[in-house]
PDB file of N, CA and C in Angstrom:
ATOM      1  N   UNK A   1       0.660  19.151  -9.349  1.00  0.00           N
ATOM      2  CA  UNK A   1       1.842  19.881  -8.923  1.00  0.00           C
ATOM      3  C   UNK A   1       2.343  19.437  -7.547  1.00  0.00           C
ATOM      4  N   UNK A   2       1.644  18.871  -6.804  1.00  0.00           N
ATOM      5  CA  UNK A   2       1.906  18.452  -5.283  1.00  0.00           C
ATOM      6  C   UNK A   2       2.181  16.819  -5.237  1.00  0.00           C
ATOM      7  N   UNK A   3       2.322  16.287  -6.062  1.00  0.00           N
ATOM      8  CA  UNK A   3       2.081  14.897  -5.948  1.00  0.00           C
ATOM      9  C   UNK A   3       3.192  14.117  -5.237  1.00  0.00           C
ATOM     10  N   UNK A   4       4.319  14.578  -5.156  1.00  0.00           N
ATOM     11  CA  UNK A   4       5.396  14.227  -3.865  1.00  0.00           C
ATOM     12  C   UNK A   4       5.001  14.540  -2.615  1.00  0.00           C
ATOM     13  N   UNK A   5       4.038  16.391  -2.684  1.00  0.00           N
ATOM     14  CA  UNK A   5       3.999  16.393  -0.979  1.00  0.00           C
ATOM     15  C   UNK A   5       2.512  15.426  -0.641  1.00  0.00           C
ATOM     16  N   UNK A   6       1.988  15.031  -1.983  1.00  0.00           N
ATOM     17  CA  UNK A   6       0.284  14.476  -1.174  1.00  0.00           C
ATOM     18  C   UNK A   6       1.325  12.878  -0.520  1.00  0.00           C
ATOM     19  N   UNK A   7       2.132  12.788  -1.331  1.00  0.00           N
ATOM     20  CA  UNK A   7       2.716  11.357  -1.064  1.00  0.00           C
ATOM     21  C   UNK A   7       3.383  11.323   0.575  1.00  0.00           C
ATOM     22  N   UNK A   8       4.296  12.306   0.540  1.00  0.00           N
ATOM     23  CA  UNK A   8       4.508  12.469   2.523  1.00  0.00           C
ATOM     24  C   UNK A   8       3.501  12.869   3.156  1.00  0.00           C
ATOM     25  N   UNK A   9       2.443  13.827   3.142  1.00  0.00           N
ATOM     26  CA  UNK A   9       1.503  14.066   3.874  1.00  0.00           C
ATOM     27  C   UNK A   9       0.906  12.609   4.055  1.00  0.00           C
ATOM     28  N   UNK A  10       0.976  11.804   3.848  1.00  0.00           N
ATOM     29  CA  UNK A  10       0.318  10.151   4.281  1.00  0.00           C
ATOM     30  C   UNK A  10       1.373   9.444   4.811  1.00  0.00           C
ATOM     31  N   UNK A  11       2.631   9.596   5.185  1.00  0.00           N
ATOM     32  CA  UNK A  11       3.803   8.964   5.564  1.00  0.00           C
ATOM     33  C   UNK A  11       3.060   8.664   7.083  1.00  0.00           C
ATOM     34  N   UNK A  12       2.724   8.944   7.911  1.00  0.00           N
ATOM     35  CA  UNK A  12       1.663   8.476   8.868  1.00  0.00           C
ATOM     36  C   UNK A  12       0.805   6.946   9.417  1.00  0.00           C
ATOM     37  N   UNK A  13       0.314   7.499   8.037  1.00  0.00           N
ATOM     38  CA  UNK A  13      -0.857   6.639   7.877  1.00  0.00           C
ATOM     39  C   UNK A  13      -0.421   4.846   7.826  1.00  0.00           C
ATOM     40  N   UNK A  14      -1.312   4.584   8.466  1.00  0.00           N
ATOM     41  CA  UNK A  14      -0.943   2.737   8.330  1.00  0.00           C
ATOM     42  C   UNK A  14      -1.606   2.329   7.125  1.00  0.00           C
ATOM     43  N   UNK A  15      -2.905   2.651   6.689  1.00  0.00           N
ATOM     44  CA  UNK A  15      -3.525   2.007   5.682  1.00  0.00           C
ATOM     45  C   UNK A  15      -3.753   3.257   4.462  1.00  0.00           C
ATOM     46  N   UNK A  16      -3.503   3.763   3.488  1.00  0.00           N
ATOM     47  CA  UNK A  16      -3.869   4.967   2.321  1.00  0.00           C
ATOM     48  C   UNK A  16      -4.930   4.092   1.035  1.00  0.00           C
ATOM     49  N   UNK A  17      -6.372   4.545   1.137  1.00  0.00           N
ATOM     50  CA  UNK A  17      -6.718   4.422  -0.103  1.00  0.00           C
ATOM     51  C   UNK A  17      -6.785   5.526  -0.822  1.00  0.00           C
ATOM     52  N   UNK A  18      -6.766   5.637  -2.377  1.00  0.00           N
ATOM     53  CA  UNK A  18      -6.671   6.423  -3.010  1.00  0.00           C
ATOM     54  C   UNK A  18      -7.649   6.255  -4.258  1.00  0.00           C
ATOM     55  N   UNK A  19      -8.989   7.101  -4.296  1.00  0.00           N
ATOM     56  CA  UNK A  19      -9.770   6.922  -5.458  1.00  0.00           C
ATOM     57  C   UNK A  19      -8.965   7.817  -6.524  1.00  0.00           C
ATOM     58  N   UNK A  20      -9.874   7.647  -7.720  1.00  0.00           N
ATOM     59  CA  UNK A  20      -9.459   8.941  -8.976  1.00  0.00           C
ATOM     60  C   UNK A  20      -9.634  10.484  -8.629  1.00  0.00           C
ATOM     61  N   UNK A  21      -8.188  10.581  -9.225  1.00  0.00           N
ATOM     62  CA  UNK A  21      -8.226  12.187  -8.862  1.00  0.00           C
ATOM     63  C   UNK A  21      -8.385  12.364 -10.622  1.00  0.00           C
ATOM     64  N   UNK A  22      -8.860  13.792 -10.425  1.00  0.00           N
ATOM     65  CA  UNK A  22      -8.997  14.717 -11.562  1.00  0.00           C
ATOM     66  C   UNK A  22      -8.817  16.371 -11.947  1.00  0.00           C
ATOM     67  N   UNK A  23      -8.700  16.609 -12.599  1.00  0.00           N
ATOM     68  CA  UNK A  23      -8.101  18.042 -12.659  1.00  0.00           C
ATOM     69  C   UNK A  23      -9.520  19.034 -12.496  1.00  0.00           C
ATOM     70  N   UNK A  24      -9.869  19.843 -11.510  1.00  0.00           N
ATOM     71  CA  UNK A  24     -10.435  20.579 -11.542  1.00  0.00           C
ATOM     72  C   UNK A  24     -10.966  21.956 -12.186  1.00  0.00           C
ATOM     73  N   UNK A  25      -9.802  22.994 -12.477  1.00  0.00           N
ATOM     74  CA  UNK A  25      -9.915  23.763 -13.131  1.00  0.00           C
ATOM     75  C   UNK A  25      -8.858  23.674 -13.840  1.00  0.00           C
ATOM     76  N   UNK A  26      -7.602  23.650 -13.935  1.00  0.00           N
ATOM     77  CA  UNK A  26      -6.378  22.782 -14.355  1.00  0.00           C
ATOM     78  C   UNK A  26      -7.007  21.907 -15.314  1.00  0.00           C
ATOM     79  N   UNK A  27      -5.484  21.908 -16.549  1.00  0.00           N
ATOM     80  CA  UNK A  27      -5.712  20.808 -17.298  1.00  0.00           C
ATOM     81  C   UNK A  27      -5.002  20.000 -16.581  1.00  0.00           C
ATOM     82  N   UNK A  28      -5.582  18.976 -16.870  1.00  0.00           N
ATOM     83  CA  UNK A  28      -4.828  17.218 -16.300  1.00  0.00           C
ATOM     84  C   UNK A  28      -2.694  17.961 -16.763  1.00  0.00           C
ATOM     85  N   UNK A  29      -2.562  16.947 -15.955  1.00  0.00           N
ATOM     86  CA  UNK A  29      -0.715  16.997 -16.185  1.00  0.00           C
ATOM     87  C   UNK A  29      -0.434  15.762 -16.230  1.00  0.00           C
ATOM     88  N   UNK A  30      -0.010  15.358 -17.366  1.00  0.00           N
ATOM     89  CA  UNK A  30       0.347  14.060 -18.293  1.00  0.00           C
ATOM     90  C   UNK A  30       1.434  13.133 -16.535  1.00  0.00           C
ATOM     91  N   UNK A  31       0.763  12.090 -16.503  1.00  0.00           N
ATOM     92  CA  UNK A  31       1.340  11.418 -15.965  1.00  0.00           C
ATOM     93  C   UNK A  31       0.929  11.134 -14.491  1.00  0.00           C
ATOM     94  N   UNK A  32       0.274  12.154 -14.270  1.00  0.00           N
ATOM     95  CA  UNK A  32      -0.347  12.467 -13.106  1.00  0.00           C
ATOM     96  C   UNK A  32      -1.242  11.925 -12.340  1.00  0.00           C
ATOM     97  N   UNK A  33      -1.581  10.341 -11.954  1.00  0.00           N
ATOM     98  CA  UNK A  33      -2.829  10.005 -11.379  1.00  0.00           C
ATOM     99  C   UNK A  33      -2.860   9.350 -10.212  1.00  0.00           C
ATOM    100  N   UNK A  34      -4.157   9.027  -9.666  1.00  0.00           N
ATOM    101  CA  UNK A  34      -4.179   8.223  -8.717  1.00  0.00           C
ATOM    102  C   UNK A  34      -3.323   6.790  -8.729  1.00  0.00           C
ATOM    103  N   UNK A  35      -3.239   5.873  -9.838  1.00  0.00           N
ATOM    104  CA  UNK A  35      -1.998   5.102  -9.260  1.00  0.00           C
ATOM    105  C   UNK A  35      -0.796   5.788  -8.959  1.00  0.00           C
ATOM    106  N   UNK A  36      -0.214   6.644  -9.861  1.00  0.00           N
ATOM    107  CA  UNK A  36       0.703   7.351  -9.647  1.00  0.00           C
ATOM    108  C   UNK A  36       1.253   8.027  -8.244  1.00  0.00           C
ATOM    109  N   UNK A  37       0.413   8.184  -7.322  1.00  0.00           N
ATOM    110  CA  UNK A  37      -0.361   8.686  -6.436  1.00  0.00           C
ATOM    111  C   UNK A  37       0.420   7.217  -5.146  1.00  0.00           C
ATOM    112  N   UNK A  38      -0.395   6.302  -5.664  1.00  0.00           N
ATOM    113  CA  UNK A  38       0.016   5.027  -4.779  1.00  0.00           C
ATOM    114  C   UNK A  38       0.852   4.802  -4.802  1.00  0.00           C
ATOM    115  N   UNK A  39       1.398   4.646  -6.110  1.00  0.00           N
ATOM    116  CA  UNK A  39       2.346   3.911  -6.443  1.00  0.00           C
ATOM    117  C   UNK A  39       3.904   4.989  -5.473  1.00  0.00           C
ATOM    118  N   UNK A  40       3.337   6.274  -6.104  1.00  0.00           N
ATOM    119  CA  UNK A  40       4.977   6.937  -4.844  1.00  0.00           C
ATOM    120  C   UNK A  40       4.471   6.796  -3.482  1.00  0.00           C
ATOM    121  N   UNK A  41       3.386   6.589  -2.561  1.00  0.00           N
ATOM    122  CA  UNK A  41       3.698   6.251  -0.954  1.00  0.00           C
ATOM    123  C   UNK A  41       3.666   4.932  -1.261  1.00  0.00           C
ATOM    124  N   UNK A  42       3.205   4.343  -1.562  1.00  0.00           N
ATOM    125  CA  UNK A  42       4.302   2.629  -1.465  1.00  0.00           C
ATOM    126  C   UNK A  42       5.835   2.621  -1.304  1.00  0.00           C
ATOM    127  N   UNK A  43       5.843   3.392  -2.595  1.00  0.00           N
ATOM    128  CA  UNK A  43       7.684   3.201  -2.611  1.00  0.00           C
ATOM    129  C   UNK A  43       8.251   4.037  -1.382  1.00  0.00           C
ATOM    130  N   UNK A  44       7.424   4.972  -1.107  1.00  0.00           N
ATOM    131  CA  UNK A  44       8.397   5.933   0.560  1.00  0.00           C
ATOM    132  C   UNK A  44       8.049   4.882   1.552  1.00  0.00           C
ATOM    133  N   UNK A  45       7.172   4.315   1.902  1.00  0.00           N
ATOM    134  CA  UNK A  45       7.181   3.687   2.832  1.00  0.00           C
ATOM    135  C   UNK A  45       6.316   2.102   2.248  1.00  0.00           C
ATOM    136  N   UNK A  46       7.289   0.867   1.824  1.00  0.00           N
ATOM    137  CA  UNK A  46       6.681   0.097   1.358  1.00  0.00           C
ATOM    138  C   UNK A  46       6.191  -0.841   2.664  1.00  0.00           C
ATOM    139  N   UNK A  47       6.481  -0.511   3.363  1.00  0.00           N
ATOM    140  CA  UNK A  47       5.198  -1.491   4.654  1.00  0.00           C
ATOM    141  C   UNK A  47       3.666  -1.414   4.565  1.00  0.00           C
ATOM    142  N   UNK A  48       3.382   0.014   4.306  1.00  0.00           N
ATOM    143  CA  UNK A  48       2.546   0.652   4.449  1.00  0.00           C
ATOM    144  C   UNK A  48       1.405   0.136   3.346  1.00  0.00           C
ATOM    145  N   UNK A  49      -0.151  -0.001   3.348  1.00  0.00           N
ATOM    146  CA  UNK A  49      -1.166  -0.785   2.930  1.00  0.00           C
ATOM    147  C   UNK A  49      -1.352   0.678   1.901  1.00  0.00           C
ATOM    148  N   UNK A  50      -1.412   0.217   0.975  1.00  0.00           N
ATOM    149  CA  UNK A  50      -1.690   1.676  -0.254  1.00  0.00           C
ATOM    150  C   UNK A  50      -2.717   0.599  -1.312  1.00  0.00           C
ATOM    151  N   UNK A  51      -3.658   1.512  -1.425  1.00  0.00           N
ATOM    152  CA  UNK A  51      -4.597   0.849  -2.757  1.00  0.00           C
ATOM    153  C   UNK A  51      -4.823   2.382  -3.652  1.00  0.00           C
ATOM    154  N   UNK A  52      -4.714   1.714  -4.784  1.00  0.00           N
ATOM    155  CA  UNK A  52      -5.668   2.619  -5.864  1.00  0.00           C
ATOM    156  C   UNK A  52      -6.651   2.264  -5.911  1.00  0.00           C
ATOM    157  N   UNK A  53      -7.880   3.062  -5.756  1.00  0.00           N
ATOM    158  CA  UNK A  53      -9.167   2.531  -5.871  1.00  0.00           C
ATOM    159  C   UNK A  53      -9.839   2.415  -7.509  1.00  0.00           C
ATOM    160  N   UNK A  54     -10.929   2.040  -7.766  1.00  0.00           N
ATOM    161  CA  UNK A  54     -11.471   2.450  -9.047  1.00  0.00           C
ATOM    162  C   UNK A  54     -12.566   3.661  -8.998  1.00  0.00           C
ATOM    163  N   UNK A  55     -13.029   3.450  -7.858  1.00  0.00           N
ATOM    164  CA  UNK A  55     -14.055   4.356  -7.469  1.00  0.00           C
ATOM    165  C   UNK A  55     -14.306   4.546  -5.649  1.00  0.00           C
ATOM    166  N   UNK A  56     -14.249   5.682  -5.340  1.00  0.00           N
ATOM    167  CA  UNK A  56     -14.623   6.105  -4.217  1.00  0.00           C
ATOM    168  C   UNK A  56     -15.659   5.390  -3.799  1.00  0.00           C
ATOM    169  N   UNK A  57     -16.229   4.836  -3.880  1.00  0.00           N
ATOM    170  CA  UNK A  57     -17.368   3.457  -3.618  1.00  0.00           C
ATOM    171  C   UNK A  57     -16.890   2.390  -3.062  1.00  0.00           C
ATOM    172  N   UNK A  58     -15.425   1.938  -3.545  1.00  0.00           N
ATOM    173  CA  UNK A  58     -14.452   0.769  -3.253  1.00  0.00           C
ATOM    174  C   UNK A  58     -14.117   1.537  -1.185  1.00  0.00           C
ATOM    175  N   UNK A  59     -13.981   2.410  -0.938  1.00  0.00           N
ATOM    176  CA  UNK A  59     -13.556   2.603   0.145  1.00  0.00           C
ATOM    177  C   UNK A  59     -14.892   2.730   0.981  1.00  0.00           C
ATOM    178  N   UNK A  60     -15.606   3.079   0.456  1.00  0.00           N
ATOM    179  CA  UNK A  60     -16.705   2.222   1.911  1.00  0.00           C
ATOM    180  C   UNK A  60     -16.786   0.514   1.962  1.00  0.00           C
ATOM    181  N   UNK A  61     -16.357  -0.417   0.780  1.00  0.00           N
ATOM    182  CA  UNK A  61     -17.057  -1.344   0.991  1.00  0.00           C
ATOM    183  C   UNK A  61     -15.588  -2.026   1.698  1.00  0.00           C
ATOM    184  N   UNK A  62     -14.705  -1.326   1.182  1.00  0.00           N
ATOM    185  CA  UNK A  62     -13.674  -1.646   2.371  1.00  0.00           C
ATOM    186  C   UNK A  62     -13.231  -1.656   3.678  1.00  0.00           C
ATOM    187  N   UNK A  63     -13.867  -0.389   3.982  1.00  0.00           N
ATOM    188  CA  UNK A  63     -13.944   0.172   5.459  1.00  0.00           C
ATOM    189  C   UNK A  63     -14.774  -0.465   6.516  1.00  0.00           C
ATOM    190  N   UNK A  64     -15.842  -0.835   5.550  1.00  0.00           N
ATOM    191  CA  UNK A  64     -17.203  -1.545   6.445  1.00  0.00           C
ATOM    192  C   UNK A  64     -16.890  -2.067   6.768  1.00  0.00           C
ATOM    193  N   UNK A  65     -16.162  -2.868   5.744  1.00  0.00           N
ATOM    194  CA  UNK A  65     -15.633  -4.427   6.418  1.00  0.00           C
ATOM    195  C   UNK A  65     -14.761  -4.505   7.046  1.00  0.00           C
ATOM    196  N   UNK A  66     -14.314  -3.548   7.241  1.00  0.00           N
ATOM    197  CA  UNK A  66     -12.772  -3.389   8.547  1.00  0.00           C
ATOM    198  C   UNK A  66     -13.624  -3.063   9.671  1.00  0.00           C
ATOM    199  N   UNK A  67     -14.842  -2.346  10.117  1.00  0.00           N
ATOM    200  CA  UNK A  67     -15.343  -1.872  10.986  1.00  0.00           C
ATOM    201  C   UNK A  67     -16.055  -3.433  11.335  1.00  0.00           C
ATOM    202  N   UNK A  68     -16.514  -4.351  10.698  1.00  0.00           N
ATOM    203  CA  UNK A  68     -17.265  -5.307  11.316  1.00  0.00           C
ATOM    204  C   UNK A  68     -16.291  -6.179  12.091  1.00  0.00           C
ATOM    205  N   UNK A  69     -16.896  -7.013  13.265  1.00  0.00           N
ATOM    206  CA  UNK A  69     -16.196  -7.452  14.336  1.00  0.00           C
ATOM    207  C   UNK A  69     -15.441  -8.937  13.313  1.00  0.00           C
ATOM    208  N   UNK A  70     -15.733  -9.703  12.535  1.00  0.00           N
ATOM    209  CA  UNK A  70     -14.990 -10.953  12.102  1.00  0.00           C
ATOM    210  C   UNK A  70     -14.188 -10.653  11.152  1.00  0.00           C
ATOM    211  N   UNK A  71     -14.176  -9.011  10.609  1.00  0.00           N
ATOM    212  CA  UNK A  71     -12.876  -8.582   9.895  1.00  0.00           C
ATOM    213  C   UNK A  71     -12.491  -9.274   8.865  1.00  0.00           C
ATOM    214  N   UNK A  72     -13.625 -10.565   8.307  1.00  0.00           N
ATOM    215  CA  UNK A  72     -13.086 -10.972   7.107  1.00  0.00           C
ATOM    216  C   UNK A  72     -13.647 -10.575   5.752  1.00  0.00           C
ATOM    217  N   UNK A  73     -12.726 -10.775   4.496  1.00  0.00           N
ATOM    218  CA  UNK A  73     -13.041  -9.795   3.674  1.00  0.00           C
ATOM    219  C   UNK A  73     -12.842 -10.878   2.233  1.00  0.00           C
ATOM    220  N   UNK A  74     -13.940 -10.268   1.111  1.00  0.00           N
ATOM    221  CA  UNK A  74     -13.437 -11.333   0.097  1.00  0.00           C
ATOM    222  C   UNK A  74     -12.708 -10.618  -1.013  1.00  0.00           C
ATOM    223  N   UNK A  75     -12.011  -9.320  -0.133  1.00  0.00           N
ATOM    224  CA  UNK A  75     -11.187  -8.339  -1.265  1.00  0.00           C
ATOM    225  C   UNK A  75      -9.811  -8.840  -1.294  1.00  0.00           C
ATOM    226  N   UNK A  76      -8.719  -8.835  -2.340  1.00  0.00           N
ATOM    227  CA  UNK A  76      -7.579  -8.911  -2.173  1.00  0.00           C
ATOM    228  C   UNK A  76      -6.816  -8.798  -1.541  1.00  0.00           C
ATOM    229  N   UNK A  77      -7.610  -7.778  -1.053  1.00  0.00           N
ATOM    230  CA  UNK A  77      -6.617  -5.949  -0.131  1.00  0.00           C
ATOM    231  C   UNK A  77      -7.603  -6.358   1.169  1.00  0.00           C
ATOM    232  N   UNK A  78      -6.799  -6.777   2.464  1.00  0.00           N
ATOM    233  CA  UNK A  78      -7.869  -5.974   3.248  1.00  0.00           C
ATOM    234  C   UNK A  78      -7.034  -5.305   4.569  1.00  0.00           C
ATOM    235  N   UNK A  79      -8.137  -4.649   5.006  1.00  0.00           N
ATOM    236  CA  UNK A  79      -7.931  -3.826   6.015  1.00  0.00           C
ATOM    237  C   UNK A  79      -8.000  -4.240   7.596  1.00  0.00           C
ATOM    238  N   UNK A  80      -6.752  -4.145   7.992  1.00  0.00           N
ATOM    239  CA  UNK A  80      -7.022  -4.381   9.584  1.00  0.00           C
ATOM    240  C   UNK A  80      -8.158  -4.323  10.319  1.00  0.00           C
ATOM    241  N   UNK A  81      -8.984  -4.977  11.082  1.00  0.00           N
ATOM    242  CA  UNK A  81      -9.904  -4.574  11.647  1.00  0.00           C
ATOM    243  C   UNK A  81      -9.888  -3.189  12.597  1.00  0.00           C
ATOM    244  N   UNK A  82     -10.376  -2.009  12.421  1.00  0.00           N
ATOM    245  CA  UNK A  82     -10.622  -0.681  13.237  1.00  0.00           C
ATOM    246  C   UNK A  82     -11.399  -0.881  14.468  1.00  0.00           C
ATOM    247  N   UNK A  83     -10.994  -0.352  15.114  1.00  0.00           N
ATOM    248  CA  UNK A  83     -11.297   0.033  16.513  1.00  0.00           C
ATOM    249  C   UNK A  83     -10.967   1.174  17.719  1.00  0.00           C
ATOM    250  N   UNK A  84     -11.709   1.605  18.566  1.00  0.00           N
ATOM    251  CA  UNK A  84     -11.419   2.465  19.090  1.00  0.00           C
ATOM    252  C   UNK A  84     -10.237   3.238  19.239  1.00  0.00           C
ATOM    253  N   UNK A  85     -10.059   4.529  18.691  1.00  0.00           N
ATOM    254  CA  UNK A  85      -8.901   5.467  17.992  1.00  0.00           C
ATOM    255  C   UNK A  85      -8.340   5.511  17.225  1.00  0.00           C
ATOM    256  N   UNK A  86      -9.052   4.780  16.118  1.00  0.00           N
ATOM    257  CA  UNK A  86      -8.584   4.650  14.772  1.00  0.00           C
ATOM    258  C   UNK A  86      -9.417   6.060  14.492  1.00  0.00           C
ATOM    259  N   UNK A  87      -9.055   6.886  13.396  1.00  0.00           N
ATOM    260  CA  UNK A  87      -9.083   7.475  12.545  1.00  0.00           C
ATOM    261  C   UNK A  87      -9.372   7.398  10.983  1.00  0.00           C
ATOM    262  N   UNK A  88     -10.598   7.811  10.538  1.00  0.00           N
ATOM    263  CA  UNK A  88     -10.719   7.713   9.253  1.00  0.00           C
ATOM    264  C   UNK A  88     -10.659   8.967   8.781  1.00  0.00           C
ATOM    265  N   UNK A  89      -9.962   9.506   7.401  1.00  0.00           N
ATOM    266  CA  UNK A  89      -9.710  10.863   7.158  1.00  0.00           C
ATOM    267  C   UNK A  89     -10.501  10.370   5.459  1.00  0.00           C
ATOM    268  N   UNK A  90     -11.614  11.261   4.810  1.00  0.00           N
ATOM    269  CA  UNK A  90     -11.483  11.401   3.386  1.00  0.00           C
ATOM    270  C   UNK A  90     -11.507  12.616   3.136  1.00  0.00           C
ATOM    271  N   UNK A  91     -11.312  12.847   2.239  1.00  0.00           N
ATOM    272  CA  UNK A  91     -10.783  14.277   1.629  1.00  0.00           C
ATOM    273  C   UNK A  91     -10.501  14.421   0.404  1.00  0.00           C
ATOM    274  N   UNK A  92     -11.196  15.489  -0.400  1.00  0.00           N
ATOM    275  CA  UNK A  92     -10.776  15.508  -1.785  1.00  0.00           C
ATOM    276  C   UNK A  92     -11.881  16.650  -2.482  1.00  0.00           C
ATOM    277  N   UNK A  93     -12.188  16.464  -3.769  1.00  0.00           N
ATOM    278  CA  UNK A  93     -12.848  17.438  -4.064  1.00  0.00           C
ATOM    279  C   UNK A  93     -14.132  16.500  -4.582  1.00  0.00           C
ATOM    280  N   UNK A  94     -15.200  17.731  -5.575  1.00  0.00           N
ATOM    281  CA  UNK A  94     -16.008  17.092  -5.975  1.00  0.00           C
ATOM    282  C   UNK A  94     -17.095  16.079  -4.418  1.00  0.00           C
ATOM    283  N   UNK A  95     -17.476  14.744  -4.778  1.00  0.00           N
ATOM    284  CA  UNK A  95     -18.173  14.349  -4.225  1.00  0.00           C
ATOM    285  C   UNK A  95     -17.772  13.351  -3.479  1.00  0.00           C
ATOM    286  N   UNK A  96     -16.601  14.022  -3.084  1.00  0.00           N
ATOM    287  CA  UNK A  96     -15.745  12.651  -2.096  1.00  0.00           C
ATOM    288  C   UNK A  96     -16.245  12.401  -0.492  1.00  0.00           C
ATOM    289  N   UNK A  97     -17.862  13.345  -0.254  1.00  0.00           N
ATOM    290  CA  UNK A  97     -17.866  12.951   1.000  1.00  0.00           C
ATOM    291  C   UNK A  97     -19.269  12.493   1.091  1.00  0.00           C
ATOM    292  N   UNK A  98     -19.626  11.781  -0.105  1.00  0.00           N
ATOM    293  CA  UNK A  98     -20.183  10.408  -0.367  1.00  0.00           C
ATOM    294  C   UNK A  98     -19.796   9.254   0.756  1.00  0.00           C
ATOM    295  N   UNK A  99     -18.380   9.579   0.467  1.00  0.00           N
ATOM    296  CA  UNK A  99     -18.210   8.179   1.124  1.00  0.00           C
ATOM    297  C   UNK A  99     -18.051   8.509   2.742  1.00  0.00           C
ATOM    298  N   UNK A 100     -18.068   9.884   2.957  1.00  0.00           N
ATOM    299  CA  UNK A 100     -18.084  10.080   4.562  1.00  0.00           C
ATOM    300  C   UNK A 100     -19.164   9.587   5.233  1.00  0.00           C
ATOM    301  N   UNK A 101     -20.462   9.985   4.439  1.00  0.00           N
ATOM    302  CA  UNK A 101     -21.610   9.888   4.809  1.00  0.00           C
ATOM    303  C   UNK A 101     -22.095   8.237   4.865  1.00  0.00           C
ATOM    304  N   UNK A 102     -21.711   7.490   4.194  1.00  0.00           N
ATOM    305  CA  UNK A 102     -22.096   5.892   3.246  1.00  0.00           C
ATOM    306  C   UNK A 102     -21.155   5.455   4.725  1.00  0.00           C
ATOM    307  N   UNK A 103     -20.076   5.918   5.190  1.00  0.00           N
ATOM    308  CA  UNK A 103     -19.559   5.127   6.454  1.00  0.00           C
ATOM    309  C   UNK A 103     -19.752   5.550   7.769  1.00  0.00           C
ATOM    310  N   UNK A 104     -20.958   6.863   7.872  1.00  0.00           N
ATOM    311  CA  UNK A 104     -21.668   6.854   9.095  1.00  0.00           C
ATOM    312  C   UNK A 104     -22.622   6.373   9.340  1.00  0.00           C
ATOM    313  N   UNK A 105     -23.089   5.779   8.080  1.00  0.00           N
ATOM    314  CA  UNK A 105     -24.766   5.032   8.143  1.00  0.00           C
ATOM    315  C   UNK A 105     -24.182   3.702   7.816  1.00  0.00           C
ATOM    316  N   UNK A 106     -22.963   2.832   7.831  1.00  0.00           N
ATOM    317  CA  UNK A 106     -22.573   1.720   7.674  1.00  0.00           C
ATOM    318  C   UNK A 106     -22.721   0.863   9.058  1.00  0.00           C
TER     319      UNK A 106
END
C-alpha cells in the first residue's frame, strides 16, 4: 500500500539496496515487489545507485566491500567507497538485521 511513499522516503539517499519484501500478515498485492520497489526510485531520481537484491546477504557482501580501503569490487553494481559520515540504514521486517549484525563484525 505504501510503495510510492517507501519510494520518496529514499529520495535522499545516494546509494538504495533493496532485498525481498513480503507480505506479512497481508496477502501479497499483485504487482507489488522489491524490483518494483527499485525500479520506482530509479525512475524519481535516476542518478541515484538502486539495486534489487536477491537476498539480504547480497548487501553485506556489498557493503564490505565499500567499507574496505581499495574499494574494488567484482560485482556489477558497486558501491562508492564509505567513509567517515556515511550512514548505513537497514530496516525491514522479519530477519533483516542479519545483515546489521554481519556488517558490525565485517
Amino acid at each position: 500500500d505504501l510503495l510510492e511513499e517507501f519510494a520518496h522516503a529514499f529520495g535522499l539517499a545516494d546509494v538504495v539496496l533493496i532485498a525481498p519484501i513480503y507480505a506479512a500478515r497481508e496477502d501479497p498485492i499483485p504487482g507489488v515487489s522489491h524490483t518494483a520497489l527499485a525500479d520506482l526510485c530509479a525512475f524519481l531520481r535516476p542518478e541515484r545507485q538502486v539495486l534489487a537484491l536477491s537476498a539480504p546477504e547480497d548487501a553485506v557482501a556489498l557493503l564490505s566491500q565499500a567499507m574496505t580501503v581499495t574499494g574494488e569490487s567484482g560485482h556489477a553494481f558497486a558501491i562508492p567507497p564509505l567513509g567517515n559520515g556515511d550512514v548505513i540504514i537497514t530496516m525491514g521486517a522479519g530477519d533483516v538485521d542479519r545483515v546489521a549484525h554481519a556488517l558490525a563484525h565485517a
